[in-house]
Protein backbone atom coordinates (compact mmCIF):
# COMPACT_ATOMS: atom_id res chain seq x y z
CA UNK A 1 0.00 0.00 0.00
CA UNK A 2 1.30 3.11 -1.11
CA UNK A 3 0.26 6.31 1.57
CA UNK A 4 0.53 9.24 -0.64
CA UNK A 5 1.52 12.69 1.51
CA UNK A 6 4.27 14.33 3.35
CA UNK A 7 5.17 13.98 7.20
CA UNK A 8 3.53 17.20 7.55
CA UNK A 9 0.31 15.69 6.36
CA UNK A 10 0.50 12.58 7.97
CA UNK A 11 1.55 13.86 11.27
CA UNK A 12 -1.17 16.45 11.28
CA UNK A 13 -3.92 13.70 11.02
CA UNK A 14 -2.51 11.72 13.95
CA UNK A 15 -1.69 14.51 16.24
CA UNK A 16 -5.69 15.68 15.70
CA UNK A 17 -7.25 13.65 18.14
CA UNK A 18 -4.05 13.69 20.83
CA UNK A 19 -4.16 15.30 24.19
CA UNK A 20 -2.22 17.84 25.64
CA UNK A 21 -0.65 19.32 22.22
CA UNK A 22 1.16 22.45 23.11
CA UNK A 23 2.30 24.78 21.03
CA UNK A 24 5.55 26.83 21.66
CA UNK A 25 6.67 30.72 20.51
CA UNK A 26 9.92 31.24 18.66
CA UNK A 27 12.45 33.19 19.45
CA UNK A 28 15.56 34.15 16.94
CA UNK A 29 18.44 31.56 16.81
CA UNK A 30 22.53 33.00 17.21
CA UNK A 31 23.46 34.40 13.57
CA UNK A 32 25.22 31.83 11.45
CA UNK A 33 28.77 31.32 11.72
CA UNK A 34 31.76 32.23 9.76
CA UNK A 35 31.32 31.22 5.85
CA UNK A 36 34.99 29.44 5.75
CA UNK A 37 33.95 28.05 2.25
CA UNK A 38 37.28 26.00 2.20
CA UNK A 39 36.72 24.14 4.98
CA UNK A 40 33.20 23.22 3.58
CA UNK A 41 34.20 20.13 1.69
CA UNK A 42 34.93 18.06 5.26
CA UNK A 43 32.13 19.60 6.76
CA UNK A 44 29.89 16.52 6.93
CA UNK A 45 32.51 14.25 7.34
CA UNK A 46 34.11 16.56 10.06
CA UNK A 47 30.25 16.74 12.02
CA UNK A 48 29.58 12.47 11.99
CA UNK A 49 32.89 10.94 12.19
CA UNK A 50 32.90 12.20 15.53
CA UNK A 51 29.76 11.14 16.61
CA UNK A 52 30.28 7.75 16.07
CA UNK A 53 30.58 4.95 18.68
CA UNK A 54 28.31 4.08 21.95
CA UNK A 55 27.43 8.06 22.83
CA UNK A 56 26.83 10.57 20.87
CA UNK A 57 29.30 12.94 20.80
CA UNK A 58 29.64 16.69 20.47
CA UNK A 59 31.87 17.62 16.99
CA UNK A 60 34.45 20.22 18.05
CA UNK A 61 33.88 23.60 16.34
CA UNK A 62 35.07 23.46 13.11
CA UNK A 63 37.30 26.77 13.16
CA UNK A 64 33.64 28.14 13.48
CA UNK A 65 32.04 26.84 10.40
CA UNK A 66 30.04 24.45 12.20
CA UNK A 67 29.46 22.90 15.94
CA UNK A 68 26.88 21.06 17.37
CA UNK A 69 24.25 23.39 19.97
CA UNK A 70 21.78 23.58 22.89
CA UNK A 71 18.13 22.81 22.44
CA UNK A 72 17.47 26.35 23.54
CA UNK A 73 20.01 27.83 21.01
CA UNK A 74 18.19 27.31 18.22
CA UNK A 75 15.01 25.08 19.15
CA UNK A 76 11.41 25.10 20.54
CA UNK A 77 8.85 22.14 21.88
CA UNK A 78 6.81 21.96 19.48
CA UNK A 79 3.74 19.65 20.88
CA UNK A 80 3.93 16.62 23.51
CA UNK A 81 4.08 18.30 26.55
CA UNK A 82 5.97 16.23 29.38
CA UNK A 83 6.77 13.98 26.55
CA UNK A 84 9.98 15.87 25.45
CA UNK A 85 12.58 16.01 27.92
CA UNK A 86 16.37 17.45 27.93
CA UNK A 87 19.35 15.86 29.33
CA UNK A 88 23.10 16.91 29.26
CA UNK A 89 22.36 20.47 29.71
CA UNK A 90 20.28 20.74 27.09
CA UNK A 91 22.95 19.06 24.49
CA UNK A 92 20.20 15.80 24.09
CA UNK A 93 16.79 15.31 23.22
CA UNK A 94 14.33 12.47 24.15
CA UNK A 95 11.10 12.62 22.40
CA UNK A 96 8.79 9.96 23.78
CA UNK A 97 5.03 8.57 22.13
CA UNK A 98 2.67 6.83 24.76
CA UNK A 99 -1.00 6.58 24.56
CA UNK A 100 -1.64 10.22 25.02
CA UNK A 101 0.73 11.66 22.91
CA UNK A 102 3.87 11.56 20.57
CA UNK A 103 6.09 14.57 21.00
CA UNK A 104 8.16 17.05 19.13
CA UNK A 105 10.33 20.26 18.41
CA UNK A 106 11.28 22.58 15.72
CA UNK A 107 13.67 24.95 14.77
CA UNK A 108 13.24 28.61 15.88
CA UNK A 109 14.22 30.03 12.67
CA UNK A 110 12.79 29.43 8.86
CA UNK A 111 16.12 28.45 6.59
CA UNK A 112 16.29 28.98 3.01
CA UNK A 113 19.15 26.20 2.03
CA UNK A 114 21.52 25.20 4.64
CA UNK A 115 23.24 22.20 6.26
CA UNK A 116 20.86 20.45 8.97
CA UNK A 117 21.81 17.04 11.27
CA UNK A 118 21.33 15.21 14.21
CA UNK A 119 22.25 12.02 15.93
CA UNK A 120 19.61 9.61 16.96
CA UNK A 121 19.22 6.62 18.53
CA UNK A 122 15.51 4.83 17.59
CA UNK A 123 13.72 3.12 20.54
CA UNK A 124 13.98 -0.87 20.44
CA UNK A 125 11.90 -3.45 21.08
CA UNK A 126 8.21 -3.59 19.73
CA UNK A 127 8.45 -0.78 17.57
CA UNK A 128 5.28 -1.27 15.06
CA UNK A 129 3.40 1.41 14.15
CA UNK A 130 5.91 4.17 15.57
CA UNK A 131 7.00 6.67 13.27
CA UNK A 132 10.05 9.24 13.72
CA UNK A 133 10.69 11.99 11.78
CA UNK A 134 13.21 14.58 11.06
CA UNK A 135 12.81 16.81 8.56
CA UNK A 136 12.81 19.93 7.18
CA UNK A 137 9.03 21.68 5.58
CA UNK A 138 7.35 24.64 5.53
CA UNK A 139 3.43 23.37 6.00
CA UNK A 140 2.30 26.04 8.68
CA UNK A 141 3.15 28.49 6.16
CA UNK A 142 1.78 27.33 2.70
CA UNK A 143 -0.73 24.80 3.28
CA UNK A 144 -1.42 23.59 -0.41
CA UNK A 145 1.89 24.63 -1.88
CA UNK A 146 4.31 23.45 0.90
CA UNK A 147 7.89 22.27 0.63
CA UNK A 148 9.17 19.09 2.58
CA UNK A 149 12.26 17.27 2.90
CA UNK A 150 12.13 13.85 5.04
CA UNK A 151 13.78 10.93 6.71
CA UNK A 152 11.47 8.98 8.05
CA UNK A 153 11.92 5.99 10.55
CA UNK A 154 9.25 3.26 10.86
CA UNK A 155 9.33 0.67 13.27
CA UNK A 156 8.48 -2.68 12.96
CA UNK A 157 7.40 -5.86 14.56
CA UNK A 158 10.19 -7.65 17.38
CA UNK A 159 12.82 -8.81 15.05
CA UNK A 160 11.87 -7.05 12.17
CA UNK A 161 14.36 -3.63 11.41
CA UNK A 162 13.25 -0.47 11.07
CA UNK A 163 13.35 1.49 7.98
CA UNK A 164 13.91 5.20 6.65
CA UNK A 165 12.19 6.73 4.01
CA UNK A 166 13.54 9.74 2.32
CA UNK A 167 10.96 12.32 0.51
CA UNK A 168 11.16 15.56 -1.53
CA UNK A 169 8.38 17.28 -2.07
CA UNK A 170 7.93 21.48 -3.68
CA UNK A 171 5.25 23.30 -4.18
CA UNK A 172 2.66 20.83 -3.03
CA UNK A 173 3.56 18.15 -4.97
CA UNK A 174 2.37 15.80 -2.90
CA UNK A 175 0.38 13.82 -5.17
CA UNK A 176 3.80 12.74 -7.24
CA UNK A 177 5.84 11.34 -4.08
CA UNK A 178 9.61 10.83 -4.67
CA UNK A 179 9.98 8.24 -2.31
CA UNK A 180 12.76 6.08 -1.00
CA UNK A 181 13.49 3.36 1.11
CA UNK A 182 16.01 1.97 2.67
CA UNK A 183 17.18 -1.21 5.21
CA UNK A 184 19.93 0.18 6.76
CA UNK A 185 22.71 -1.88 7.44
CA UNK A 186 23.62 -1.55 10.87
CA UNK A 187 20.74 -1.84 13.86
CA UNK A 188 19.50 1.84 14.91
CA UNK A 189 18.05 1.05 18.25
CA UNK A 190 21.70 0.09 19.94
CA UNK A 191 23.63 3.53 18.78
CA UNK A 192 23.82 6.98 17.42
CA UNK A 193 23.89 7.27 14.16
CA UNK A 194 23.61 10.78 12.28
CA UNK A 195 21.36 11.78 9.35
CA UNK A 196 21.91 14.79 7.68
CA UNK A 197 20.27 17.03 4.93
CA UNK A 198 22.09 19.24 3.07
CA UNK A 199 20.12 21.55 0.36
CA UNK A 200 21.05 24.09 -1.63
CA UNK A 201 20.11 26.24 -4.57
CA UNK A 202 20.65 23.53 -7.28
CA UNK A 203 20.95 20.03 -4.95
CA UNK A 204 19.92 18.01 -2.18
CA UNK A 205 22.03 15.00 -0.38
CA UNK A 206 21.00 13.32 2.30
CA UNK A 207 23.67 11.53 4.34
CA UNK A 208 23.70 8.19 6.79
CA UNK A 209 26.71 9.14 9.08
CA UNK A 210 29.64 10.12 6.72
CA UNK A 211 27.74 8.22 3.29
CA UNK A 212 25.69 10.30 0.86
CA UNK A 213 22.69 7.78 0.29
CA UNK A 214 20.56 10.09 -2.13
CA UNK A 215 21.26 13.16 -4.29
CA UNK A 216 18.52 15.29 -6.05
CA UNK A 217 19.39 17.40 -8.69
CA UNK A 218 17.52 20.23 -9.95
CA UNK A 219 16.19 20.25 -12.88
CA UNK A 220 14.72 22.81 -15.50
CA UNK A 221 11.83 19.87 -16.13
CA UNK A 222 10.93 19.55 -12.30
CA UNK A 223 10.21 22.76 -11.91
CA UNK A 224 8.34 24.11 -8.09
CA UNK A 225 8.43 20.63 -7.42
CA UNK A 226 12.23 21.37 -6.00
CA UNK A 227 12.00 23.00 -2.68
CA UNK A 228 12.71 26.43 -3.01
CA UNK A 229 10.74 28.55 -0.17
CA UNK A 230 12.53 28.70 3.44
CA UNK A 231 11.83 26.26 6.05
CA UNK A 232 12.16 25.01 9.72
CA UNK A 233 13.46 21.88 10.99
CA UNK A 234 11.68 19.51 12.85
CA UNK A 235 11.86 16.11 15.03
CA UNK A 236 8.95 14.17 16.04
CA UNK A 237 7.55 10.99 17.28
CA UNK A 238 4.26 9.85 16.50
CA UNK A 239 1.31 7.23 15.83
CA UNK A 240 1.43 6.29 11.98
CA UNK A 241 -0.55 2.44 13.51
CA UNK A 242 -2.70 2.96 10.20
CA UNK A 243 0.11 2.70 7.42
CA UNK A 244 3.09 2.67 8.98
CA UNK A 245 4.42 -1.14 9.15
CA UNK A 246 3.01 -3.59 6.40
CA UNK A 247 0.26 -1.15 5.27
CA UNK A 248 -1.40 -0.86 8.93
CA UNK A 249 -1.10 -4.46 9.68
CA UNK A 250 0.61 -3.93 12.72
CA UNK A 251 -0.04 -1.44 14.55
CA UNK A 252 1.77 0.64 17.79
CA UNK A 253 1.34 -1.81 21.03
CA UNK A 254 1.46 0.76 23.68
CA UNK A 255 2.22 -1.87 26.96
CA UNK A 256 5.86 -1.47 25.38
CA UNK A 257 5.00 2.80 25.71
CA UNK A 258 6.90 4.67 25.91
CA UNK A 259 8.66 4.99 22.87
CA UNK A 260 11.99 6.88 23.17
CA UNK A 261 13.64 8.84 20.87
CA UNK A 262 16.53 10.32 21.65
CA UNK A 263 18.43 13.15 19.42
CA UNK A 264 21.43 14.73 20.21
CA UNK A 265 24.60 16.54 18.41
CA UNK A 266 21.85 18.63 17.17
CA UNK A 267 22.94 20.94 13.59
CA UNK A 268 21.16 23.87 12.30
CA UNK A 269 24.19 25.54 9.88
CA UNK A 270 21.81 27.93 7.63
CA UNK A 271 21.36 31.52 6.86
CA UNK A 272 17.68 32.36 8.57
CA UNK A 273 14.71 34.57 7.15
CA UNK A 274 12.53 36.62 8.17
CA UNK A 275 9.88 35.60 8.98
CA UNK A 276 7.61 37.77 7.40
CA UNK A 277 8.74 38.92 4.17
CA UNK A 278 11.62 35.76 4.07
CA UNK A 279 14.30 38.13 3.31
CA UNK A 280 17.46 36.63 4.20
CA UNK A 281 19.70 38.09 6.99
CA UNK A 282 21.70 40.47 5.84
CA UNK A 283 25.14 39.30 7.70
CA UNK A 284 24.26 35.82 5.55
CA UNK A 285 25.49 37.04 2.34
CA UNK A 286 26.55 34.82 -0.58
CA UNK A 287 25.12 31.20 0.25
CA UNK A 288 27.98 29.06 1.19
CA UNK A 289 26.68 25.52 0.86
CA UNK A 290 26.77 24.87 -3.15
CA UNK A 291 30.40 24.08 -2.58
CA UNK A 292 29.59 21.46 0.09
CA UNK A 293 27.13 19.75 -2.94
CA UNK A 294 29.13 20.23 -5.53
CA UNK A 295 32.27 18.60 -3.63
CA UNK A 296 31.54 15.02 -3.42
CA UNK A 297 35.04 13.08 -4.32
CA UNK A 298 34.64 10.04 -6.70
CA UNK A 299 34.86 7.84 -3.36
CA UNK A 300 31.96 9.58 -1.50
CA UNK A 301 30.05 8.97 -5.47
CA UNK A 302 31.02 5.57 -5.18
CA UNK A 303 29.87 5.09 -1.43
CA UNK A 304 26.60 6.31 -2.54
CA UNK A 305 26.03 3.68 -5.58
CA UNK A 306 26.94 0.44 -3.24
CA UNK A 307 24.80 2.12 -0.70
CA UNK A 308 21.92 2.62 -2.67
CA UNK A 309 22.71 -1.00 -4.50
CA UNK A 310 22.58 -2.72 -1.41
CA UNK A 311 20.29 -1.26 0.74
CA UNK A 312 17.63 1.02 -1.42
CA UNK A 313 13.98 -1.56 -0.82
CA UNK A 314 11.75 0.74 -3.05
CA UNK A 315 12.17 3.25 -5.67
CA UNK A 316 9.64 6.02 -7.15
CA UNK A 317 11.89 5.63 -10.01
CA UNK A 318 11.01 1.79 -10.62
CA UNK A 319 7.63 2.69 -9.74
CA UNK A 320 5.57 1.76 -12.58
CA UNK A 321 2.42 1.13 -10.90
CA UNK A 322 2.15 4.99 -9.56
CA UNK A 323 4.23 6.09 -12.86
CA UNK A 324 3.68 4.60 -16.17
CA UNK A 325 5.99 7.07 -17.26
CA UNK A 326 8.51 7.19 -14.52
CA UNK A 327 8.91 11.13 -13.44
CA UNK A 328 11.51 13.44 -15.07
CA UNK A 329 14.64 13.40 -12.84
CA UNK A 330 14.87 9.82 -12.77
CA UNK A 331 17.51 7.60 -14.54
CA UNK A 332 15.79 4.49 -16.63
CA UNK A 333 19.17 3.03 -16.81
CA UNK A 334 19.84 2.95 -12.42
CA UNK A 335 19.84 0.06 -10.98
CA UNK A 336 16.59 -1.41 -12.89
CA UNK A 337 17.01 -5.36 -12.67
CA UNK A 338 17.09 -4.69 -8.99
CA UNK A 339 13.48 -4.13 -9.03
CA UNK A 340 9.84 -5.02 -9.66
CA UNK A 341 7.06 -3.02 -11.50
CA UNK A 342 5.82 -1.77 -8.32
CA UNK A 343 9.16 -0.57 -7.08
CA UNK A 344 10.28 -2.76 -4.84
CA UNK A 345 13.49 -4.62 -4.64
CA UNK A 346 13.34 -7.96 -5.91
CA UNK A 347 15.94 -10.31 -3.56
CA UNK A 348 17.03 -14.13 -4.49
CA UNK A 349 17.83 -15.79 -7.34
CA UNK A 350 16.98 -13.01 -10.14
CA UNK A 351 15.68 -16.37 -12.38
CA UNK A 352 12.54 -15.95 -9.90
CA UNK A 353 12.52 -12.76 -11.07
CA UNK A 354 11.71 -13.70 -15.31
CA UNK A 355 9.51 -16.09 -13.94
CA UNK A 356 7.35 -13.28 -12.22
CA UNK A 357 7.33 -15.50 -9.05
CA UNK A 358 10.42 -13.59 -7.25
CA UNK A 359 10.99 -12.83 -3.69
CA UNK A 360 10.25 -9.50 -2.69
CA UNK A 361 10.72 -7.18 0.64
CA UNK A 362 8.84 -7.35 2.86
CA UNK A 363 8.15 -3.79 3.34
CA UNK A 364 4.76 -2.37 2.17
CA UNK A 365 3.75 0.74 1.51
């Protein structure tokens, strides 16, 4: 099953019947720091390499271009009441769902392009049904013409990984989703790992500790449908029991509540608006992250194909079922034994495959 929408959307409609949803003000974040654009090309390498192991650790400040902050530098709760709670002075994040509530926070500033991460550490366990989210959109501002950018953890049945889906959507493209997922290959729930989105004017990567996993290029033929209006960051927890894991099959089992998400060497390296006319800061100057994009060594490119060889489940791409024609961006020639009509990664013996009886993930959309 295939649930069409962003994590705005979906979030919305499972945080409308929740209790004790409070909403926060914003306040201005610290201005950006020092555009050292030739330091940029280890920036993401220089933020997760460090993070890496049994804690999550705080990168040292990269001569300024880029450190790791407070929640109250640069965030506010968003909804969940008790349900978010700081620890380390502020420096982590737990995010917990039970049955009253999920919980959440977001950025106090609206970016336009930037460099945005966090560790996190999923909950274990029973996990079906759960959904975590960090990502960046824009959906309080532009309700039918929004911008999103996602990674999206679902949880799954004991024994069963999660997953993360990544989504773009512009403009309120919503009904064409560019959806991808993943089976990472390491287990979530038993360390840090970082994610991290980095957009700019012409690209977008998203990262899995120091690996690029997707790229998206823009294109003259996609159009609004790359984000281009400023947005916040945000990191929630919530119910997704009616799609989430096999289609709504299984669905969140709250005597294992609550579900703990914890987030910490928390990111936010962009050049803020304002809020009301989105005029960029004036101290921001020329953007500095195209060179971060457009600095990806013939390694990193190469870490990103076996990553997306291996581990890639389902691609909008392969999609034919939602796409006849698949959508403009996408290359016919990518990886396309790999996978079925329907997008989904065909696994065995690829024989199985010609003989339309092939195994298949079991992840359902």
């Amino acid at each position: 099953r295939t649930y069409h929408g962003s994590v705005a959307q979906r979030q919305s409609r499972a945080q409308s019947g929740e209790r004790g949803v409070e909403m926060a003000s914003s306040s201005s974040c610290p201005p950006p720091s020092p555009r050292l654009s030739h330091l940029l090309p280890v920036l993401v390498a220089a933020v997760v390499l460090l993070g890496r192991g049994g804690e999550a650790r705080q990168p040292a400040p990269l001569h300024g271009v880029v450190r790791s902050m407070a929640f109250d530098e640069g965030y506010t709760q968003l909804f969940g009441s008790g349900n978010l709670a700081l620890r380390r002075e502020g420096k982590r994040v737990h995010l917990a769902l039970d049955e009253s509530t999920g919980s959440g926070f977001a950025s106090q500033d609206l970016f336009l392009h930037g460099f945005f991460s966090a560790a996190v550490k999923l909950p274990a366990d029973y996990a079906a049904g759960v959904v975590v989210a960090f990502y960046l959109s824009n959906a309080d501002a532009y309700e039918k013409t929004h911008d999103e950018l996602d990674f999206e953890f679902l949880g799954n049945v004991r024994g069963r990984d999660w997953r993360v889906q990544t989504n773009v959507y512009g403009n309120g493209s919503t009904g064409a989703g560019r959806e991808e997922r993943y089976d990472l290959p390491f287990d979530p729930t038993d360390d840090f790992h970082h994610y991290s989105i980095l957009w700019t004017q012409h690209r977008i990567i998203f990262y899995v500790d120091e690996t690029p996993m997707r790229e998206v290029v823009r294109t003259e033929a996609m159009g609004a449908a790359f984000p281009s209006k400023p947005m916040s960051l945000y990191a929630t927890i919530w119910d997704g029991s009616a799609w989430a894991t096999l289609g709504g099959r299984y669905r969140a089992n709250y005597k294992y509540a609550p579900f703990v998400a914890q987030f910490g060497d928390l990111v936010l390296q962009g050049c803020p608006v304002n809020p009301i006319d989105h005029s960029a800061a004036a101290a921001c100057g020329t953007p500095w992250y195209e060179p971060v994009a457009a600095a990806l060594s013939a390694e990193q490119r190469a870490a990103m194909s076996g990553f997306r060889r291996g581990h890639m489940s389902y691609s909008y791409c392969h999609d034919r079922r939602r796409y006849p024609v698949a959508l403009s961006e996408c290359d016919a020639a990518a990886l396309p034994r790999l996978f079925g009509p329907d997008g989904m990664k065909y696994g065995g013996d690829r024989r199985h495959r010609r003989g339309g009886r092939g195994h298949r993930s079991d992840v359902v959309m």
